[in-house]
PDB file of N, CA and C in Angstrom:
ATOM      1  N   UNK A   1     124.229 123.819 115.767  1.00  0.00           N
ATOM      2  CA  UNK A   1     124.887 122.540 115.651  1.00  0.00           C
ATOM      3  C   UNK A   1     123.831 121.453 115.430  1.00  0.00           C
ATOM      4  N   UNK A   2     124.155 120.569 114.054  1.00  0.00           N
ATOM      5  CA  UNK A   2     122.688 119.466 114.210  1.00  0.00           C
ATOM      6  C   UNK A   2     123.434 118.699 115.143  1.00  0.00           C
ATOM      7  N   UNK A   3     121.851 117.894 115.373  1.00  0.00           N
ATOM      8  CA  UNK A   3     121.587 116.822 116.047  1.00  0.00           C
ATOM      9  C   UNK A   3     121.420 115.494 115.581  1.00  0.00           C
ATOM     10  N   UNK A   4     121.525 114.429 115.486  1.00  0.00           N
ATOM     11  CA  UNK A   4     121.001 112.941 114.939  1.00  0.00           C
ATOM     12  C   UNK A   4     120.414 112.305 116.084  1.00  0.00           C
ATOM     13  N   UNK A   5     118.886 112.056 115.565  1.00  0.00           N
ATOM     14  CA  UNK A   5     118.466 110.824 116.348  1.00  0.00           C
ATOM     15  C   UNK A   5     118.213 110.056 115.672  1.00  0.00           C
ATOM     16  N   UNK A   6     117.625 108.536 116.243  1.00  0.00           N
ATOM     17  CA  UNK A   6     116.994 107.306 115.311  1.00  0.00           C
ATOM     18  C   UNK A   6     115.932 107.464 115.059  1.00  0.00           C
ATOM     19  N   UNK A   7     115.064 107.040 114.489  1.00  0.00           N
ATOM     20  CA  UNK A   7     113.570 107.209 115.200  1.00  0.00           C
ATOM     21  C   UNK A   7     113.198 107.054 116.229  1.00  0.00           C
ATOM     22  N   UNK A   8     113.505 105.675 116.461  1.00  0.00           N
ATOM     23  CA  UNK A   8     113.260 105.008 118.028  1.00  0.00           C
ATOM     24  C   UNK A   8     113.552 106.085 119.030  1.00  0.00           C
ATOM     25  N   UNK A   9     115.062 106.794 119.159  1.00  0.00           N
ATOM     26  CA  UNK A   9     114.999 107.558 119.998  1.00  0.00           C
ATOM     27  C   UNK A   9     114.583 108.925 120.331  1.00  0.00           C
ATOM     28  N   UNK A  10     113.403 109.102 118.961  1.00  0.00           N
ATOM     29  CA  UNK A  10     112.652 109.903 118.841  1.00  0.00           C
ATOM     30  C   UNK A  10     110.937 110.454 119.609  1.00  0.00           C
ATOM     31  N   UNK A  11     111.250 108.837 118.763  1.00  0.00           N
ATOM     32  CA  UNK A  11     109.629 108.242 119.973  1.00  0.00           C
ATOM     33  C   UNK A  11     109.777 108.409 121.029  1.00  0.00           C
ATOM     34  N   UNK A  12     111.020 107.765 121.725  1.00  0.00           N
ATOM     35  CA  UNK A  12     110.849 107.714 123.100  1.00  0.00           C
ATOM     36  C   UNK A  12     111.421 108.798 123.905  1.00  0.00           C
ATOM     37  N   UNK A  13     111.772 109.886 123.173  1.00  0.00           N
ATOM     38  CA  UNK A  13     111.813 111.324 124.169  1.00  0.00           C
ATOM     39  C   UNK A  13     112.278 112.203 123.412  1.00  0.00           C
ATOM     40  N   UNK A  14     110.638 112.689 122.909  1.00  0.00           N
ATOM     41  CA  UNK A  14     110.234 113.873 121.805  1.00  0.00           C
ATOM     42  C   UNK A  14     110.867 115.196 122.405  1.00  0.00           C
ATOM     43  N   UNK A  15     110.612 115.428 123.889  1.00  0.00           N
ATOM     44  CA  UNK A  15     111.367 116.495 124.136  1.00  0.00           C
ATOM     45  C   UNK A  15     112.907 116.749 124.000  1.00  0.00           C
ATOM     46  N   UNK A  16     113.340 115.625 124.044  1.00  0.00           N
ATOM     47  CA  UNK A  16     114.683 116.023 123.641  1.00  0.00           C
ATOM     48  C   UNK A  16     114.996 116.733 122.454  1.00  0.00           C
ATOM     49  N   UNK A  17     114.462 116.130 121.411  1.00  0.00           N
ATOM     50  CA  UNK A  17     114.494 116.191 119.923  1.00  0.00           C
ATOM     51  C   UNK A  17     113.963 117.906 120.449  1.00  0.00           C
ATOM     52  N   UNK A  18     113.081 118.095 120.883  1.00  0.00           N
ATOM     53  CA  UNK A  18     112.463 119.532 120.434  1.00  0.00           C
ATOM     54  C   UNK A  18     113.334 120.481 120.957  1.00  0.00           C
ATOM     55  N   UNK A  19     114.072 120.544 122.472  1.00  0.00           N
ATOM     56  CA  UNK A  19     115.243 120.972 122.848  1.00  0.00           C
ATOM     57  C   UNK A  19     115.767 121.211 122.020  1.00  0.00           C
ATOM     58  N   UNK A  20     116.833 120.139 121.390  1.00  0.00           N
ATOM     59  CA  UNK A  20     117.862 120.536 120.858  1.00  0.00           C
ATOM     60  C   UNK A  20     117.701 121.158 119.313  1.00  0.00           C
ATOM     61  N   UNK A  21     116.324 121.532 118.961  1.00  0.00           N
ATOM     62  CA  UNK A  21     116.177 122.022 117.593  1.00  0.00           C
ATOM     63  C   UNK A  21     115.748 123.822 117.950  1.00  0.00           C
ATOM     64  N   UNK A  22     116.249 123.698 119.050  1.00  0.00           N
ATOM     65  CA  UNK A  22     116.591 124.894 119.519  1.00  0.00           C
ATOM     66  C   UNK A  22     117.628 125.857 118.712  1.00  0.00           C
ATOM     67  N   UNK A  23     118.795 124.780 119.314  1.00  0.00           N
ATOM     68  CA  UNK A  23     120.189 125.220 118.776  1.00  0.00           C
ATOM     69  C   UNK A  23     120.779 124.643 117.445  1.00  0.00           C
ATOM     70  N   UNK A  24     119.731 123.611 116.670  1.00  0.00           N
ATOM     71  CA  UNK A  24     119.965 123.335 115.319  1.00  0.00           C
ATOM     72  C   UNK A  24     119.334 122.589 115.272  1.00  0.00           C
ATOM     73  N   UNK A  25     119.385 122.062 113.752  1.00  0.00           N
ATOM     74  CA  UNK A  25     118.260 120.986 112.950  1.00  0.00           C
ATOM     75  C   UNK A  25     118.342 119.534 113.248  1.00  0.00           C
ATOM     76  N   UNK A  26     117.680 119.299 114.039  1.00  0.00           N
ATOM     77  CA  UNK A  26     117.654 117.801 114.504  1.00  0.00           C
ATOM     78  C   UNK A  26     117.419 116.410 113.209  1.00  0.00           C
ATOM     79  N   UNK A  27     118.190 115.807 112.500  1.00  0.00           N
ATOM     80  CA  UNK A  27     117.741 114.858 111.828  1.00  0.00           C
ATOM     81  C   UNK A  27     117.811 113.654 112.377  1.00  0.00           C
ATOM     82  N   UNK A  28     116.441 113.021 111.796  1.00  0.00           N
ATOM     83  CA  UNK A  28     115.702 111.686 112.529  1.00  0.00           C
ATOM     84  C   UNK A  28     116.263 110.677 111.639  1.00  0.00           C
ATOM     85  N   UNK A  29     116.883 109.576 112.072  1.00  0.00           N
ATOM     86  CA  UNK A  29     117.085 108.443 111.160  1.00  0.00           C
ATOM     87  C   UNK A  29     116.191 107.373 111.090  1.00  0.00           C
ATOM     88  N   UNK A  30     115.935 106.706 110.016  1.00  0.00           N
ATOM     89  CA  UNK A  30     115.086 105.420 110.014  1.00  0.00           C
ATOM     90  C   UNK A  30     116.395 104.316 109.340  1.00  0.00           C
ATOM     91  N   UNK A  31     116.689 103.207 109.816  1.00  0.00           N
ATOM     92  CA  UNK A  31     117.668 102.496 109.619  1.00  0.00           C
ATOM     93  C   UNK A  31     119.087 103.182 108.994  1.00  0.00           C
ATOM     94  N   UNK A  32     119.410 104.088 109.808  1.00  0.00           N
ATOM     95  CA  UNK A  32     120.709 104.387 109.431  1.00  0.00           C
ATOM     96  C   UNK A  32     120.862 105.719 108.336  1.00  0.00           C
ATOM     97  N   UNK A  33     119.513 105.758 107.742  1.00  0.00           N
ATOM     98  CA  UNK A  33     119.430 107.232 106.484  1.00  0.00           C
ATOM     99  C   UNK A  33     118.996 108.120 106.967  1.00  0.00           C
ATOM    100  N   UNK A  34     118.774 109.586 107.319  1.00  0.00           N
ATOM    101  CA  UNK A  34     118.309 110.557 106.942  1.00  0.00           C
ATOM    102  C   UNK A  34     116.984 110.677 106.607  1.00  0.00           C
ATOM    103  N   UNK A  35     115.755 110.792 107.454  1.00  0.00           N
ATOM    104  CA  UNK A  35     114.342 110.841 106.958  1.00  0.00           C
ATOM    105  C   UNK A  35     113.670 112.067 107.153  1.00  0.00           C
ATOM    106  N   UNK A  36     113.868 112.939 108.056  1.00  0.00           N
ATOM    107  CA  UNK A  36     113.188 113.878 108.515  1.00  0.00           C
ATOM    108  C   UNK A  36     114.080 115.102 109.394  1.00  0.00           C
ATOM    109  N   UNK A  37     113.569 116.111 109.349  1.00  0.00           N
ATOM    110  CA  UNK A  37     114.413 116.991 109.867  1.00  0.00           C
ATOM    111  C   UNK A  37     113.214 117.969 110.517  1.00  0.00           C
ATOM    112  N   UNK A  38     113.727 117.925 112.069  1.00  0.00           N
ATOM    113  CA  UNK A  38     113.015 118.579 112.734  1.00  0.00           C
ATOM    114  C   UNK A  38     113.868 119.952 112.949  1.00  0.00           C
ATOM    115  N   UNK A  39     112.823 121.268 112.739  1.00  0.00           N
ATOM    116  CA  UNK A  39     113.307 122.403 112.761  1.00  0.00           C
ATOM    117  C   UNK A  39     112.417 123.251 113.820  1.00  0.00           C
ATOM    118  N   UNK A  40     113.149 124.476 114.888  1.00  0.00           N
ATOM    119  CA  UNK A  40     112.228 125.382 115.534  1.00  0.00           C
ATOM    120  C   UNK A  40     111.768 126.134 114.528  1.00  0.00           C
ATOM    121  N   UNK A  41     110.637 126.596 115.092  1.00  0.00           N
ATOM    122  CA  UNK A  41     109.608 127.413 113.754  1.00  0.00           C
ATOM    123  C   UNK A  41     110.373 128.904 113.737  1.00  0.00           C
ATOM    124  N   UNK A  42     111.281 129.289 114.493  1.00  0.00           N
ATOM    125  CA  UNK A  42     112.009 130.662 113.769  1.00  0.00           C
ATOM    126  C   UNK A  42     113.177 130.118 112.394  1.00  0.00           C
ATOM    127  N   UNK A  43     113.453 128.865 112.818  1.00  0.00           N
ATOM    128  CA  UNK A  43     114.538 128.888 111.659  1.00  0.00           C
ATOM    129  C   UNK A  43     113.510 128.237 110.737  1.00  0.00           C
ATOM    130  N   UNK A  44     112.475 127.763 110.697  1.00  0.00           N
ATOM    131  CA  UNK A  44     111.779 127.056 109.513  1.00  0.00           C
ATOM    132  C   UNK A  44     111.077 128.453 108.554  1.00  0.00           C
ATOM    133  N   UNK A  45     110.947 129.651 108.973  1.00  0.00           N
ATOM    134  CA  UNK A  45     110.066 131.011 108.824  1.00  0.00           C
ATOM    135  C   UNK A  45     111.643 131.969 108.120  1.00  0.00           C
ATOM    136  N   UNK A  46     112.301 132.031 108.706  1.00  0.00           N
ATOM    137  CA  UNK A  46     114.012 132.088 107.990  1.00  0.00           C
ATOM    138  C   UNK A  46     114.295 131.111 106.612  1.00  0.00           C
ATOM    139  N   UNK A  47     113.640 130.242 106.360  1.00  0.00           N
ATOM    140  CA  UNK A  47     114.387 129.287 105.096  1.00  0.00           C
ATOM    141  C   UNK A  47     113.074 129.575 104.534  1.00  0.00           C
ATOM    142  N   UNK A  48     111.676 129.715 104.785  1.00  0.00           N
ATOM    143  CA  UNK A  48     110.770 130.075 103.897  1.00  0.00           C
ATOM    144  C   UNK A  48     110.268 131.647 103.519  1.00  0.00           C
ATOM    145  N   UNK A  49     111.466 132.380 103.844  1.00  0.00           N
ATOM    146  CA  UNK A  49     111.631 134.083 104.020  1.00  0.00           C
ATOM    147  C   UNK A  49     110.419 134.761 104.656  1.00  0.00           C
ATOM    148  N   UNK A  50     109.473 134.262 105.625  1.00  0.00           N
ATOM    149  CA  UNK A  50     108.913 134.821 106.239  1.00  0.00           C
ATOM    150  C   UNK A  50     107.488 134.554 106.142  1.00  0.00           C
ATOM    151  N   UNK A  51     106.984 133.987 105.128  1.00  0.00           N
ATOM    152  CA  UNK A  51     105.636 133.343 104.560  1.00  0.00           C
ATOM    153  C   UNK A  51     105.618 132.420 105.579  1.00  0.00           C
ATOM    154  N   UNK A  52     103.942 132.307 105.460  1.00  0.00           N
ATOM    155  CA  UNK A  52     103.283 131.430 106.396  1.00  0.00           C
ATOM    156  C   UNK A  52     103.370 130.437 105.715  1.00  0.00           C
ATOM    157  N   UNK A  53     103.044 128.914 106.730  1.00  0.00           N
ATOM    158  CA  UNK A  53     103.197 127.613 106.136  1.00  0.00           C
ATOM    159  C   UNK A  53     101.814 127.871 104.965  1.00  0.00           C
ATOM    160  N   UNK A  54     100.530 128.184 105.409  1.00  0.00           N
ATOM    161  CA  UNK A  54      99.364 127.960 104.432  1.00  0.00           C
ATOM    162  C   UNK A  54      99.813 128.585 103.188  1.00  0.00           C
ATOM    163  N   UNK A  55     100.377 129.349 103.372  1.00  0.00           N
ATOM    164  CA  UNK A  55     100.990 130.161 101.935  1.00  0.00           C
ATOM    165  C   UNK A  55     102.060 129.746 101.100  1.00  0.00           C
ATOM    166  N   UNK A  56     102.839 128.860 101.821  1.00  0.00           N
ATOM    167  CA  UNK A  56     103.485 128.265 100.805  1.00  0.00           C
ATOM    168  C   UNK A  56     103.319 126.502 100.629  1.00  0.00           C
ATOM    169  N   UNK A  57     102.582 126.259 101.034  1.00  0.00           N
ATOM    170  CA  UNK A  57     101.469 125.141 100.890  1.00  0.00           C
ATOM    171  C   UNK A  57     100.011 125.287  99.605  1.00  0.00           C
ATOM    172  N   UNK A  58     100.620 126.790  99.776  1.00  0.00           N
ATOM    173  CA  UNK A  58      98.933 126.586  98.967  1.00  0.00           C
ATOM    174  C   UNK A  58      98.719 126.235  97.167  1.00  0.00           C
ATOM    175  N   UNK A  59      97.930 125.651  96.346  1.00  0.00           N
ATOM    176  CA  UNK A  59      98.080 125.738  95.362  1.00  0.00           C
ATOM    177  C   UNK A  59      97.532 126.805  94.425  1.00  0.00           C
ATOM    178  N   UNK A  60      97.516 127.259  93.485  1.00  0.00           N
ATOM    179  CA  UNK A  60      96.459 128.118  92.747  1.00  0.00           C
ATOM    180  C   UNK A  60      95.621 127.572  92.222  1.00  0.00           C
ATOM    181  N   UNK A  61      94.073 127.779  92.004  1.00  0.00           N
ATOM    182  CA  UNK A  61      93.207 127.123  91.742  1.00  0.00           C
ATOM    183  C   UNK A  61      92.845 127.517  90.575  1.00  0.00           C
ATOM    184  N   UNK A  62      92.940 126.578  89.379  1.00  0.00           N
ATOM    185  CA  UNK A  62      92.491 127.019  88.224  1.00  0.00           C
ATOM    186  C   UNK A  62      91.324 127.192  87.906  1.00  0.00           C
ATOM    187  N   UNK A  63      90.629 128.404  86.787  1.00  0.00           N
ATOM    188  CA  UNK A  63      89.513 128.602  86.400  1.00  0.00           C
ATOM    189  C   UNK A  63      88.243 127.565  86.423  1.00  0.00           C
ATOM    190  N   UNK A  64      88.430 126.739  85.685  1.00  0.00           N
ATOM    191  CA  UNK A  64      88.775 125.362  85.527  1.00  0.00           C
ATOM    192  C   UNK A  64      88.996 124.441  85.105  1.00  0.00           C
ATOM    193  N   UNK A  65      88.880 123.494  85.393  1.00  0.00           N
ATOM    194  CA  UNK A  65      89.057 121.998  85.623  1.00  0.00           C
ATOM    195  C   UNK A  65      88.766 121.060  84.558  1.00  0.00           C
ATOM    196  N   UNK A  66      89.322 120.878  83.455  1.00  0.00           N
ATOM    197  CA  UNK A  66      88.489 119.652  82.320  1.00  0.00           C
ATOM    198  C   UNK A  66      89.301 118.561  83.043  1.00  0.00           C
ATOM    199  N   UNK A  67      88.488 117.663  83.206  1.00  0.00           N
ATOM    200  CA  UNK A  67      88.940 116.099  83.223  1.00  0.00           C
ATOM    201  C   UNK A  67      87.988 115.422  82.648  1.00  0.00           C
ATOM    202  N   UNK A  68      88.669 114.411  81.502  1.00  0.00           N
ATOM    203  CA  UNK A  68      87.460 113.535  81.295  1.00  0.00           C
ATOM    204  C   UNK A  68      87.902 112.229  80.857  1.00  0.00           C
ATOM    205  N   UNK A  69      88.069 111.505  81.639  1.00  0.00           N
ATOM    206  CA  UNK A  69      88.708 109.794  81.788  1.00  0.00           C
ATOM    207  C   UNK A  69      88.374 109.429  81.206  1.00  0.00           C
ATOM    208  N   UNK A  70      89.314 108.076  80.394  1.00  0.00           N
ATOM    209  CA  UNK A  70      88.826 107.313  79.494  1.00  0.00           C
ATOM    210  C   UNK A  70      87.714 106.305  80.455  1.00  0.00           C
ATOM    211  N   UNK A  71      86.678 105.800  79.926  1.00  0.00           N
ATOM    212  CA  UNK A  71      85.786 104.430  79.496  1.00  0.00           C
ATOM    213  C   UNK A  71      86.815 103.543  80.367  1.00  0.00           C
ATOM    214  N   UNK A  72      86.566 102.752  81.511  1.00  0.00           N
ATOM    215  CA  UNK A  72      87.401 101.551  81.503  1.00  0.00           C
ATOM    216  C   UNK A  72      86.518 100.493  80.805  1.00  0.00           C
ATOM    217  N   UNK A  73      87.024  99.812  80.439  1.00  0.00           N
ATOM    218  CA  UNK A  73      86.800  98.707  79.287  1.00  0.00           C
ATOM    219  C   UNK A  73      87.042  97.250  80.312  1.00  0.00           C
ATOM    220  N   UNK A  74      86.067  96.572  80.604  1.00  0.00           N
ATOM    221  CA  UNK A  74      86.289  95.332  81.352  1.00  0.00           C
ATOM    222  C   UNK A  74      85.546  93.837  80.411  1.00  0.00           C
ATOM    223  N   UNK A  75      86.488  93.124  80.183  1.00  0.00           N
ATOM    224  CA  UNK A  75      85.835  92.240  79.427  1.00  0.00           C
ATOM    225  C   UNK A  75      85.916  90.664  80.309  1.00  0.00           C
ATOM    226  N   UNK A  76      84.917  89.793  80.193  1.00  0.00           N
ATOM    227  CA  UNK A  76      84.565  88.921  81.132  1.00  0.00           C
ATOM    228  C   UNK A  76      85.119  87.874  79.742  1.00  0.00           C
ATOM    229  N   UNK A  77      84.912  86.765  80.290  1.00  0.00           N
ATOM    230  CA  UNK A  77      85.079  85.203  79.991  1.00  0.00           C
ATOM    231  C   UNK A  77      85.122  84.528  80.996  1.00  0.00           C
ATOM    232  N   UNK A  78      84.516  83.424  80.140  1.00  0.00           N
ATOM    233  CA  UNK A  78      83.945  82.253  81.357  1.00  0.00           C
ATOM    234  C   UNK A  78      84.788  81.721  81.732  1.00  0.00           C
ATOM    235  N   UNK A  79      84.838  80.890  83.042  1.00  0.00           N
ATOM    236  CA  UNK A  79      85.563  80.258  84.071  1.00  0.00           C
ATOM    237  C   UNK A  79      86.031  79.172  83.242  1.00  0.00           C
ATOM    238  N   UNK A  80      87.032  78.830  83.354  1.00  0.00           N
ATOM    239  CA  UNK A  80      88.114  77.152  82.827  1.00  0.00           C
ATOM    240  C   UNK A  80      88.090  76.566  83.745  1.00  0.00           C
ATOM    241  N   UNK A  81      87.014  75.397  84.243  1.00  0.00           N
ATOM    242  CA  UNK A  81      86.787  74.294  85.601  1.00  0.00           C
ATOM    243  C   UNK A  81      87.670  73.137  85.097  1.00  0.00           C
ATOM    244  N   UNK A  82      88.388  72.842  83.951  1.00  0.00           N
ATOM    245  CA  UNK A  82      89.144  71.967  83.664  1.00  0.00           C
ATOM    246  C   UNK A  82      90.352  72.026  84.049  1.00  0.00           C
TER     247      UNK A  82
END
């Protein structure tokens, strides 16, 4: 069953929030929307089929890397004291 908190009543008693994400997905509100969703790490390991967070965090690293930025171009003129 979810849960809704505010933020505020997030801050001020984290254990609750962690309790009840026991028995379902706790979502945190910031003025009234939907910001965050606190999950226990068996149901977060269930929605990512069993992979570790580093593993599905991770990127592949290409061979490599060309980058080559343009020149910024900065052009001056004198001050208008008039």
């Amino acid at each position: 069953m979810p849960t809704t908190m505010s933020s505020r009543e997030f801050n001020q008693d984290a254990s609750r929030a962690k309790r009840a994400a026991k028995s379902g997905p706790v979502f945190i509100t910031d003025r009234g929307q939907p910001q965050h969703v606190l999950l226990s790490i068996e149901e977060y390991q269930r929605l990512v089929g069993g992979r570790r967070i580093v593993d599905v965090l991770a990127m592949p690293v290409p061979e490599t890397i060309e980058f080559d930025p343009p020149k910024a171009v900065i052009a001056t003129r004198p001050a208008d004291f008039d």
